[in-house]
C-alpha atoms as a PDB file:
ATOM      1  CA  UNK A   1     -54.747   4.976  66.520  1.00  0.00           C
ATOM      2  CA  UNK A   2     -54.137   1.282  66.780  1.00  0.00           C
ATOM      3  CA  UNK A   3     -55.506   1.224  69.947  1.00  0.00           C
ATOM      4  CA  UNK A   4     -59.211   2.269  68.554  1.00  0.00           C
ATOM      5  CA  UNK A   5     -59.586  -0.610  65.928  1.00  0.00           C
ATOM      6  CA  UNK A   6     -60.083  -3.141  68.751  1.00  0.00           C
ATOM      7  CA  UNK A   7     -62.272  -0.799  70.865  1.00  0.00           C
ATOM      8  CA  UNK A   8     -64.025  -0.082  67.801  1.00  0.00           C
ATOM      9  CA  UNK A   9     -64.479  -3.635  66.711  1.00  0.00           C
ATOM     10  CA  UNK A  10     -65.838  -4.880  70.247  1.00  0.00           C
ATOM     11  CA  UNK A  11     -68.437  -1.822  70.255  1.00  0.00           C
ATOM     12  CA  UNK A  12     -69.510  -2.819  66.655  1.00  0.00           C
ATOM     13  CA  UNK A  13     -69.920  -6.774  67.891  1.00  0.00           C
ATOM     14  CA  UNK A  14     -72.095  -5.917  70.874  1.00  0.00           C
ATOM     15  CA  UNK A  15     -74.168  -3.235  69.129  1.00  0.00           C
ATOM     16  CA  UNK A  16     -74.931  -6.215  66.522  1.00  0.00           C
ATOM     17  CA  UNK A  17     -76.031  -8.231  69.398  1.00  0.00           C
ATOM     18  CA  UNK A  18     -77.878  -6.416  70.517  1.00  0.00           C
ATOM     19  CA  UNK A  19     -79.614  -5.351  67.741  1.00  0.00           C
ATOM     20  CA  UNK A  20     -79.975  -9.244  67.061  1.00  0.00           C
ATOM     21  CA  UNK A  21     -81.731  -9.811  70.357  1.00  0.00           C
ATOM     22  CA  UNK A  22     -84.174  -7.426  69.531  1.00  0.00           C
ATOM     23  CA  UNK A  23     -85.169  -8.287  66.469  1.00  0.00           C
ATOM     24  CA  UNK A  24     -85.780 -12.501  67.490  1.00  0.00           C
ATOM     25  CA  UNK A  25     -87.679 -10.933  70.115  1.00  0.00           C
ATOM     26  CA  UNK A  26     -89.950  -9.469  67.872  1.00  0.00           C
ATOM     27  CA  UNK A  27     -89.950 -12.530  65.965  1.00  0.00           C
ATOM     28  CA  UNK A  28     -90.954 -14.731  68.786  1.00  0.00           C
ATOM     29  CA  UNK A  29     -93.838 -13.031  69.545  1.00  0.00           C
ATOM     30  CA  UNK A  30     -95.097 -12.967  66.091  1.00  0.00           C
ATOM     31  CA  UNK A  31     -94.930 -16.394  65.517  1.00  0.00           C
ATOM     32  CA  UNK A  32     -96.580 -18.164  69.000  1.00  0.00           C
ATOM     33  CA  UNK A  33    -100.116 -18.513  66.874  1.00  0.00           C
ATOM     34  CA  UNK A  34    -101.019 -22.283  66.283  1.00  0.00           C
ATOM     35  CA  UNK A  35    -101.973 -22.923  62.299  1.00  0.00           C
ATOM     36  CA  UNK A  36    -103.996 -21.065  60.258  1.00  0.00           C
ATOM     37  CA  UNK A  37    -104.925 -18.851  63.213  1.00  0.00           C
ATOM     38  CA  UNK A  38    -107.259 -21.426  65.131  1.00  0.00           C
ATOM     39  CA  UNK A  39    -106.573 -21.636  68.887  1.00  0.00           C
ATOM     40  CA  UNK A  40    -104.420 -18.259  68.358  1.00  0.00           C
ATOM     41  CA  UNK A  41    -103.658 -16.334  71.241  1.00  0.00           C
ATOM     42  CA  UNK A  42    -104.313 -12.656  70.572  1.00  0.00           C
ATOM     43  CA  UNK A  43    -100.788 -11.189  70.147  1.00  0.00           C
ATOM     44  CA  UNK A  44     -99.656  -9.543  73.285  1.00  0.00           C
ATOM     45  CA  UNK A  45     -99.218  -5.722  72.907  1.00  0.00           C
ATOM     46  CA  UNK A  46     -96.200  -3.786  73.730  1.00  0.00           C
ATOM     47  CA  UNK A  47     -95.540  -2.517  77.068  1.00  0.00           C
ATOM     48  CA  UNK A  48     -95.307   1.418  75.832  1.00  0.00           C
ATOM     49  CA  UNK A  49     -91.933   1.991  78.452  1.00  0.00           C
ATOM     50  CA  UNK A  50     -90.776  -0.818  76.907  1.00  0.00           C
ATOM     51  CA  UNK A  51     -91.464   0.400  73.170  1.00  0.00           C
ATOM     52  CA  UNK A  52     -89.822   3.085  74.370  1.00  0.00           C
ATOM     53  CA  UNK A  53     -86.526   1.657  75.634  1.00  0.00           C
ATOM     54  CA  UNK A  54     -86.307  -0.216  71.841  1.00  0.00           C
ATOM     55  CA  UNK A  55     -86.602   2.805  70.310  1.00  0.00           C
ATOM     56  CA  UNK A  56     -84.093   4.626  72.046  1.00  0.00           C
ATOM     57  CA  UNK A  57     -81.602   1.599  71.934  1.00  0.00           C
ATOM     58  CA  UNK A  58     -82.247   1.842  68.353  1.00  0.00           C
ATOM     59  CA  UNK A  59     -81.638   5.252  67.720  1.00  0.00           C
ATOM     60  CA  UNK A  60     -78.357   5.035  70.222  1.00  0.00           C
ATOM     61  CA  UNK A  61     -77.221   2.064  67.842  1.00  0.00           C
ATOM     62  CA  UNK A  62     -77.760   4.238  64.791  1.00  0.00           C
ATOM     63  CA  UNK A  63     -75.650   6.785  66.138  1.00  0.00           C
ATOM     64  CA  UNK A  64     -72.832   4.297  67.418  1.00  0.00           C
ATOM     65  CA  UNK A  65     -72.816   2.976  63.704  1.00  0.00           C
ATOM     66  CA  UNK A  66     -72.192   6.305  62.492  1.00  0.00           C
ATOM     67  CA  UNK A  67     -69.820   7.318  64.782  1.00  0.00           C
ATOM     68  CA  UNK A  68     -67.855   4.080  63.939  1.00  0.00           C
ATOM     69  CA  UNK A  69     -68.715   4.752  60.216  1.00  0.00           C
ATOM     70  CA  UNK A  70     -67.005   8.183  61.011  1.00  0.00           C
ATOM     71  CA  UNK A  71     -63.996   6.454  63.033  1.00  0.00           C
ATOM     72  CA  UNK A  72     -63.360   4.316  60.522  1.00  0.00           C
ATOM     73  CA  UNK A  73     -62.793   7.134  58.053  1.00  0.00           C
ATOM     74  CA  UNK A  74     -60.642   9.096  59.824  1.00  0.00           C
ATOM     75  CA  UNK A  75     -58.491   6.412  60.401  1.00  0.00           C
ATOM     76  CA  UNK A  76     -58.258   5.721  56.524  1.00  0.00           C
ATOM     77  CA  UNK A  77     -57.291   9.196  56.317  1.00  0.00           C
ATOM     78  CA  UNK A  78     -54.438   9.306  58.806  1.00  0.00           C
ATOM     79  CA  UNK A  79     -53.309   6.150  57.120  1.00  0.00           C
ATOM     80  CA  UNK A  80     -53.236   8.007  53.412  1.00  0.00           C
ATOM     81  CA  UNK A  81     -51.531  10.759  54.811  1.00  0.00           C
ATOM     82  CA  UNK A  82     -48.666   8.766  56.960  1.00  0.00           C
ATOM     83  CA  UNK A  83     -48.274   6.905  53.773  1.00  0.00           C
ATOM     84  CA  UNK A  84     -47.963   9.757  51.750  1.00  0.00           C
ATOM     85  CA  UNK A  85     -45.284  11.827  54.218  1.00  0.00           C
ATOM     86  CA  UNK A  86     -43.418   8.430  54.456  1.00  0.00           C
ATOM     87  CA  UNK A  87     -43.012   7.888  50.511  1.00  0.00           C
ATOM     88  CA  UNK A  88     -42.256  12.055  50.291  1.00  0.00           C
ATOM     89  CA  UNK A  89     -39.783  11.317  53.208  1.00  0.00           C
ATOM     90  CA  UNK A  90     -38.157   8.361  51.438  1.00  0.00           C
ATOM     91  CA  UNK A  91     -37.897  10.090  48.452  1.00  0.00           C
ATOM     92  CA  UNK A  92     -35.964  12.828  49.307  1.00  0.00           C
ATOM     93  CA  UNK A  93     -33.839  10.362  52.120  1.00  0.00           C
ATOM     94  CA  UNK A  94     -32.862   9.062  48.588  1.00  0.00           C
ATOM     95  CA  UNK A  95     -31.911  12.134  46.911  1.00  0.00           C
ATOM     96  CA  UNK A  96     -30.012  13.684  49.523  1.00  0.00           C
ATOM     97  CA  UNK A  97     -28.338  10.234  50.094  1.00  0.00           C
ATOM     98  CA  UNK A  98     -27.143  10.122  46.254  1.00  0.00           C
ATOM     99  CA  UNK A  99     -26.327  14.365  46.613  1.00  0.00           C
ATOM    100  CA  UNK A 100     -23.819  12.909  49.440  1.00  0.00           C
ATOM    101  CA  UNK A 101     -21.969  10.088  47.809  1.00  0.00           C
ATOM    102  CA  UNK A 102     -21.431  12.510  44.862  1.00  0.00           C
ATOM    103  CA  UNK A 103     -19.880  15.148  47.057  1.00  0.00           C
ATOM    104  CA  UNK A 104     -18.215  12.870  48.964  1.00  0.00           C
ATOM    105  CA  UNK A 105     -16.380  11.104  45.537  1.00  0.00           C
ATOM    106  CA  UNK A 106     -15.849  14.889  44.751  1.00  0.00           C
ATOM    107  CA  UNK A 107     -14.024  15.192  47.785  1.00  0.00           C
ATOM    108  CA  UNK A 108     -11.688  12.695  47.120  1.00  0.00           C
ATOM    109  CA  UNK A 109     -10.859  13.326  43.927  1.00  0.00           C
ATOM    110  CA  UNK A 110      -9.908  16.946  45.273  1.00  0.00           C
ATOM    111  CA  UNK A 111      -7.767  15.793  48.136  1.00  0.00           C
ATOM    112  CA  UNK A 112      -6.296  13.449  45.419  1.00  0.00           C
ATOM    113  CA  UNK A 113      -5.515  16.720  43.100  1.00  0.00           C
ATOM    114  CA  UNK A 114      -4.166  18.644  46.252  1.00  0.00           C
ATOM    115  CA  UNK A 115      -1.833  15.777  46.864  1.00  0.00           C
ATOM    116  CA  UNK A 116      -0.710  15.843  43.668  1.00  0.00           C
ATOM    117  CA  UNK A 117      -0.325  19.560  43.804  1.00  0.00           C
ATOM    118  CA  UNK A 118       1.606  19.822  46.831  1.00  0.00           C
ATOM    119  CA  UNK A 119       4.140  16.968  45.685  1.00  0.00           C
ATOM    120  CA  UNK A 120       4.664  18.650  42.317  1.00  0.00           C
ATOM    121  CA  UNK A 121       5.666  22.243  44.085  1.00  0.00           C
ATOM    122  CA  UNK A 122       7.620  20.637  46.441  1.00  0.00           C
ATOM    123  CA  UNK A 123       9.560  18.853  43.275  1.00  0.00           C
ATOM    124  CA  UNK A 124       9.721  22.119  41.838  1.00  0.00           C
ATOM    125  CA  UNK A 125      10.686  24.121  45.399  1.00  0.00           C
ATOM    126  CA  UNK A 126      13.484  21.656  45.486  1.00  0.00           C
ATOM    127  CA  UNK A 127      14.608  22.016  41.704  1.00  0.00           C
ATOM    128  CA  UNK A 128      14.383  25.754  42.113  1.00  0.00           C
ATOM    129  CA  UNK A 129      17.233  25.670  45.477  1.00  0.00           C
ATOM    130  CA  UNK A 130      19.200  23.958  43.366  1.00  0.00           C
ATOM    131  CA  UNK A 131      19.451  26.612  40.695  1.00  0.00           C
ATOM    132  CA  UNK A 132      17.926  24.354  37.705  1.00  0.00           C
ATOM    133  CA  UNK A 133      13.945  23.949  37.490  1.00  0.00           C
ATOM    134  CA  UNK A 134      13.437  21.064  35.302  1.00  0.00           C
ATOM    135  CA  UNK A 135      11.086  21.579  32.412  1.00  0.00           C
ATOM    136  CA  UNK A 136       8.664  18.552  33.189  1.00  0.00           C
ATOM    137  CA  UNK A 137       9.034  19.322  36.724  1.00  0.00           C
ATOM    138  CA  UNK A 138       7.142  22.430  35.707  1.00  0.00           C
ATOM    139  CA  UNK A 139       4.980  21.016  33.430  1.00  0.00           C
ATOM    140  CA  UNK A 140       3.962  17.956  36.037  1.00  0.00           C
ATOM    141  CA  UNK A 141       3.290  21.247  38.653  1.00  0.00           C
ATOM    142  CA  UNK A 142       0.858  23.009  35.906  1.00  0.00           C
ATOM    143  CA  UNK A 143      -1.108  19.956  35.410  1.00  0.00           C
ATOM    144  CA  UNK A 144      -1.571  19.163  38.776  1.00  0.00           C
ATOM    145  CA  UNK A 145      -2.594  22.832  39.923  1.00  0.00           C
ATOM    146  CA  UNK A 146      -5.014  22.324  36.789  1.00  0.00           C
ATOM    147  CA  UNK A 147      -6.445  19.157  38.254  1.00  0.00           C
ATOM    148  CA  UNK A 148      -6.688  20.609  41.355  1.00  0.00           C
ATOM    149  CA  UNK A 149      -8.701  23.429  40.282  1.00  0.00           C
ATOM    150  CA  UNK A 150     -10.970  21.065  38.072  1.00  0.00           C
ATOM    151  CA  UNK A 151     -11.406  18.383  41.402  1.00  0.00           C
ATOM    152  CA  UNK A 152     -12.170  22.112  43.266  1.00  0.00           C
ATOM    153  CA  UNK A 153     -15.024  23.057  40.474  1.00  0.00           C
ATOM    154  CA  UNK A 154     -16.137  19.609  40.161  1.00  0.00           C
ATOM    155  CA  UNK A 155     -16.659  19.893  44.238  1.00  0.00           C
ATOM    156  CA  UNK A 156     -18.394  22.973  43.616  1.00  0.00           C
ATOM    157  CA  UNK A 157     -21.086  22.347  41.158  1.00  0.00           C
ATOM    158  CA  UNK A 158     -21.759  19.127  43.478  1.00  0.00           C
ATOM    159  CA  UNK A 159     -22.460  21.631  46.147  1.00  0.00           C
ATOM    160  CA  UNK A 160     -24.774  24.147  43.825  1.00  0.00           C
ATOM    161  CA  UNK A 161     -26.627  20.835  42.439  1.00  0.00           C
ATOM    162  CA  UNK A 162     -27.406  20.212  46.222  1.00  0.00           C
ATOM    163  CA  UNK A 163     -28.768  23.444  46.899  1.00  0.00           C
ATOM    164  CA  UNK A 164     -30.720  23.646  43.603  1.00  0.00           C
ATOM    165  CA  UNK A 165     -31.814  20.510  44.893  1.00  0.00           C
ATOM    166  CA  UNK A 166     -33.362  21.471  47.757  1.00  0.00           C
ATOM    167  CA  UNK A 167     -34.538  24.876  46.444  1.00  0.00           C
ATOM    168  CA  UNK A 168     -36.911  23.228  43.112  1.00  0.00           C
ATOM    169  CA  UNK A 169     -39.448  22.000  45.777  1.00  0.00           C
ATOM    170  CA  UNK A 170     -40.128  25.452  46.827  1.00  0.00           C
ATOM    171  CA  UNK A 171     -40.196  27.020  43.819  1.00  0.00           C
ATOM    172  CA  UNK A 172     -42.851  24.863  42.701  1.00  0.00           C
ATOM    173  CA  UNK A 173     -44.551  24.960  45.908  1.00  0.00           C
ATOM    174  CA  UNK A 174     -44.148  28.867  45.328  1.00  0.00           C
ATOM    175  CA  UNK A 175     -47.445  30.387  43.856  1.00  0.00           C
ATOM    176  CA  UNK A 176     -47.056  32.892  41.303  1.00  0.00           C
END
């Protein structure tokens, strides 16, 4: 498309020459008469192929300016409609970028919780072998299975958010 506007700017110029040359042409003839019409030559009358040619370069100039005219719109509306895509495009770049570094902070926090998890059963495992569970050693396992869980559900309502996300554009879109 970027290659027309020159083409299409050079055809333009040279139609508008032309059409210049024509009319000072017509001019010139019209005024060769000396003043107030004495010692006028009679004005000389147009050779009928010629007439002919004018009109048809005329008509051929009309219809390049509307074709341009034409060219000229549909480039305005391939430009709307790239501009349009592109803002839709970075819209939802944005969204699904800020859907990511909430899942991914999700994430963390869950390995986080697991960790903890895993270090409190091991406490416990331990405690157990020996034949005496310690009371906060049971109570620092509970909380971290709990935080684990809520890391796990936090992770998962990320995730549904993402795909109710992505499924409220076609609902609207969706005629009823």
């Amino acid at each position: 498309m970027s290659d027309l506007a020159p083409v299409e700017r050079r055809l333009s110029d040279a139609l508008d020459r032309i059409a210049q040359r024509l009319e000072k042409g017509g001019v010139a003839a019209k005024g060769r008469g000396s003043v107030f019409g004495l010692g006028a030559r009679p004005e000389p009358t147009p050779d009928p192929d010629q007439a002919a040619t004018i009109s048809s370069l005329r008509e051929a100039l009309e219809k390049e300016r509307a074709a341009n005219a034409q060219l000229s719109e549909r480039v305005q509306q391939v430009k709307q409609r790239q501009e349009t895509t592109i803002a839709q495009l970075e819209r939802r770049l944005a969204r699904l970028t800020e859907q990511l570094d909430l899942q991914s902070l999700e994430m963390l926090r869950l390995k986080k919780a697991n960790a903890k998890l895993m270090d409190a059963n091991t406490a416990l495992r331990e405690a157990q072998i020996e034949g005496f569970p310690d009371a906060t050693l049971i109570n620092k396992s509970i909380s971290a299975e709990l935080e684990a869980l809520q890391a796990e559900r936090r992770a998962e309502m990320a995730e549904m958010e993402e795909i109710l996300a992505e499924l409220k554009p076609l609902i609207a879109a969706e005629p009823r």
